[in-house]
C-alpha atoms as a PDB file:
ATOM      1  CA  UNK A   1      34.180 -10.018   3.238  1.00  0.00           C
ATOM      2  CA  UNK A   2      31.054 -12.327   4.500  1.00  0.00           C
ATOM      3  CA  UNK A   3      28.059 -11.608   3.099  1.00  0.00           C
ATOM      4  CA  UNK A   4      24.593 -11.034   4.985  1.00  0.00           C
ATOM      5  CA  UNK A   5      21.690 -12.488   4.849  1.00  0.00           C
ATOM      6  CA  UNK A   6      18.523 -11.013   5.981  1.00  0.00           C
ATOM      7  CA  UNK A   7      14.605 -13.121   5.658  1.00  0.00           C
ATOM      8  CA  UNK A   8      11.843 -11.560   3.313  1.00  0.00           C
ATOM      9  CA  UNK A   9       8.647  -9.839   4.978  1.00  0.00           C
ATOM     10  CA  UNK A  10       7.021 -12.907   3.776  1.00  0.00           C
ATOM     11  CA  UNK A  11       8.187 -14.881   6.741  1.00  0.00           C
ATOM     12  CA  UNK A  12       6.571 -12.028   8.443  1.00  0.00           C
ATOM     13  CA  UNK A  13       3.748 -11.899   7.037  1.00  0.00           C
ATOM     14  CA  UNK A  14       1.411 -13.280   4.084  1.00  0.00           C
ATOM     15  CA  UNK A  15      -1.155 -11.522   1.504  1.00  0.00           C
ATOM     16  CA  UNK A  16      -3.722 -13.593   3.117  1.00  0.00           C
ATOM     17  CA  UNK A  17      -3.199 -11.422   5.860  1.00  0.00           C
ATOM     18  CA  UNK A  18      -4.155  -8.031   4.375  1.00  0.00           C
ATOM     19  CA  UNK A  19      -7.522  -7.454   4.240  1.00  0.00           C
ATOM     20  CA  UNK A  20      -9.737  -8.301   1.535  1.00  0.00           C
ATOM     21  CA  UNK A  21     -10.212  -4.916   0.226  1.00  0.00           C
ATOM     22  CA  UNK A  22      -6.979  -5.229  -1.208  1.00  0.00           C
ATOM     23  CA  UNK A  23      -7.253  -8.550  -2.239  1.00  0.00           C
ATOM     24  CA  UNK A  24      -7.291  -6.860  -6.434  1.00  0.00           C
ATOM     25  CA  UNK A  25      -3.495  -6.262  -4.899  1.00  0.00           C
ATOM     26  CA  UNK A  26      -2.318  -9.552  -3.910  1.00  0.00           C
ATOM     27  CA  UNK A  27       0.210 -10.327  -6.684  1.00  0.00           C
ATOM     28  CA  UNK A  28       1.786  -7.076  -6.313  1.00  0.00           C
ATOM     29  CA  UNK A  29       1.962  -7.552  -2.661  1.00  0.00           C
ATOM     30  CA  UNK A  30       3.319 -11.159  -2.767  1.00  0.00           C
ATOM     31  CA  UNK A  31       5.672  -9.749  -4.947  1.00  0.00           C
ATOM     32  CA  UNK A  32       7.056  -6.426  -2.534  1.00  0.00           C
ATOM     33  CA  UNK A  33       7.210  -9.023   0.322  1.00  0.00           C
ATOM     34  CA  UNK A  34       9.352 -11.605  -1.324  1.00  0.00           C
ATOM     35  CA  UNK A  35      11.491  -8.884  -2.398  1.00  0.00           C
ATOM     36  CA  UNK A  36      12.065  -6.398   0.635  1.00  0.00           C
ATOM     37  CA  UNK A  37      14.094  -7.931   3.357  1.00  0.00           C
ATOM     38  CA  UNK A  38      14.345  -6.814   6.951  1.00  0.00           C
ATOM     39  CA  UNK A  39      16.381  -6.624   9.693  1.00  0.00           C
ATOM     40  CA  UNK A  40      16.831  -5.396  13.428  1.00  0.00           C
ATOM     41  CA  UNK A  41      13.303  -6.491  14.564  1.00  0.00           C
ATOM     42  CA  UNK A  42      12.405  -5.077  17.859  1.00  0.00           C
ATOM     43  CA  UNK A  43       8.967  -5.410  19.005  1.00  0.00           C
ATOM     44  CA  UNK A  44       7.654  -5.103  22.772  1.00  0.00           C
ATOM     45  CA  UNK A  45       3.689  -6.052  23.390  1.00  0.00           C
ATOM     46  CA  UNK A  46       1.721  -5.599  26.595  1.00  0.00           C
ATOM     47  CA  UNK A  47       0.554  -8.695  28.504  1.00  0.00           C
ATOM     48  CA  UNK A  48      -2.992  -8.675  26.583  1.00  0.00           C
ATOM     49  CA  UNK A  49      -1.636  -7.791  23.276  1.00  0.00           C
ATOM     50  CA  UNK A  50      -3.447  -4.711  22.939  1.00  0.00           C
ATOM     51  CA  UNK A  51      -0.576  -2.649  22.323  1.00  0.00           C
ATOM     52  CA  UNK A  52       2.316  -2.885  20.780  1.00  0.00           C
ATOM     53  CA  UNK A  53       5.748  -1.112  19.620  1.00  0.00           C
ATOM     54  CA  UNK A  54       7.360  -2.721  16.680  1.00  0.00           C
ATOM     55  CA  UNK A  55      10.957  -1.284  14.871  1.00  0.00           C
ATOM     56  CA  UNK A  56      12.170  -2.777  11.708  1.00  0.00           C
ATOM     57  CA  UNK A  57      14.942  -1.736   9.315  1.00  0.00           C
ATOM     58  CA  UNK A  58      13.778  -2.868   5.946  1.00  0.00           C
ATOM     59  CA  UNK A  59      16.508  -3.969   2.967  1.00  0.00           C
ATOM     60  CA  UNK A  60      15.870  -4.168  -0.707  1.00  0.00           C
ATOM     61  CA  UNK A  61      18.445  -4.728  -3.399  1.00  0.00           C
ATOM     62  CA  UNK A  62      16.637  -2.960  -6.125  1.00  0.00           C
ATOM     63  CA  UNK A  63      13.772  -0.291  -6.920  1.00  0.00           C
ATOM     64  CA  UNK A  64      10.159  -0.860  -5.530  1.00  0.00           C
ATOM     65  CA  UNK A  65       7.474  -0.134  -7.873  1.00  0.00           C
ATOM     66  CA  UNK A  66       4.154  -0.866  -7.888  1.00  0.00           C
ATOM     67  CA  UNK A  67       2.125  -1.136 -10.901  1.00  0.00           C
ATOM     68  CA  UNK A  68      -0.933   0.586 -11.120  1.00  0.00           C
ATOM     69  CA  UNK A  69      -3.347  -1.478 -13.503  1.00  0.00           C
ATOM     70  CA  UNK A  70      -2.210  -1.627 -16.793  1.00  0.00           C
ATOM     71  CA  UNK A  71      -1.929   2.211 -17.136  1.00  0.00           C
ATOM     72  CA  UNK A  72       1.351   1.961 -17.687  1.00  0.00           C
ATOM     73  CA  UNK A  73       1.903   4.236 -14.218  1.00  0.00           C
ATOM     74  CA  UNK A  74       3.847   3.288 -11.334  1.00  0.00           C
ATOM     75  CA  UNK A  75       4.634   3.874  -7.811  1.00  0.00           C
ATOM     76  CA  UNK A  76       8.280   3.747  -6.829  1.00  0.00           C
END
């Protein structure tokens, strides 16, 4: 059996990127993207890059959560 390897969002995309609202975020965001993996990107943009369709089957090996403050709270 071969196994698969699939890139992390990160190659996709940075948390520079987000905007800066959500900047307090950043470590937990740098975090979710070097851990969730994808695979199957399709994307189709028109000529001006206006629109766009994009399709993306995204792999993780083990349970999102996000931490929220020091509450002690989580999103899964």
């Amino acid at each position: 059996m071969s196994e698969s390897f699939y890139p992390n969002l990160s190659t996709l995309v940075s948390a520079d990127s987000f905007p800066e609202q959500l900047q307090f975020l950043e470590n937990g965001i740098q975090n979710a993207l070097d851990k969730i993996y994808y695979k199957n990107l399709q994307y189709v943009k028109s000529a001006d890059g206006s629109k766009g369709y994009y399709n993306i089957t995204l792999v993780t090996n083990e349970a999102l959560k996000l931490d929220i403050f020091d509450t002690g709270l989580s999103i899964v």
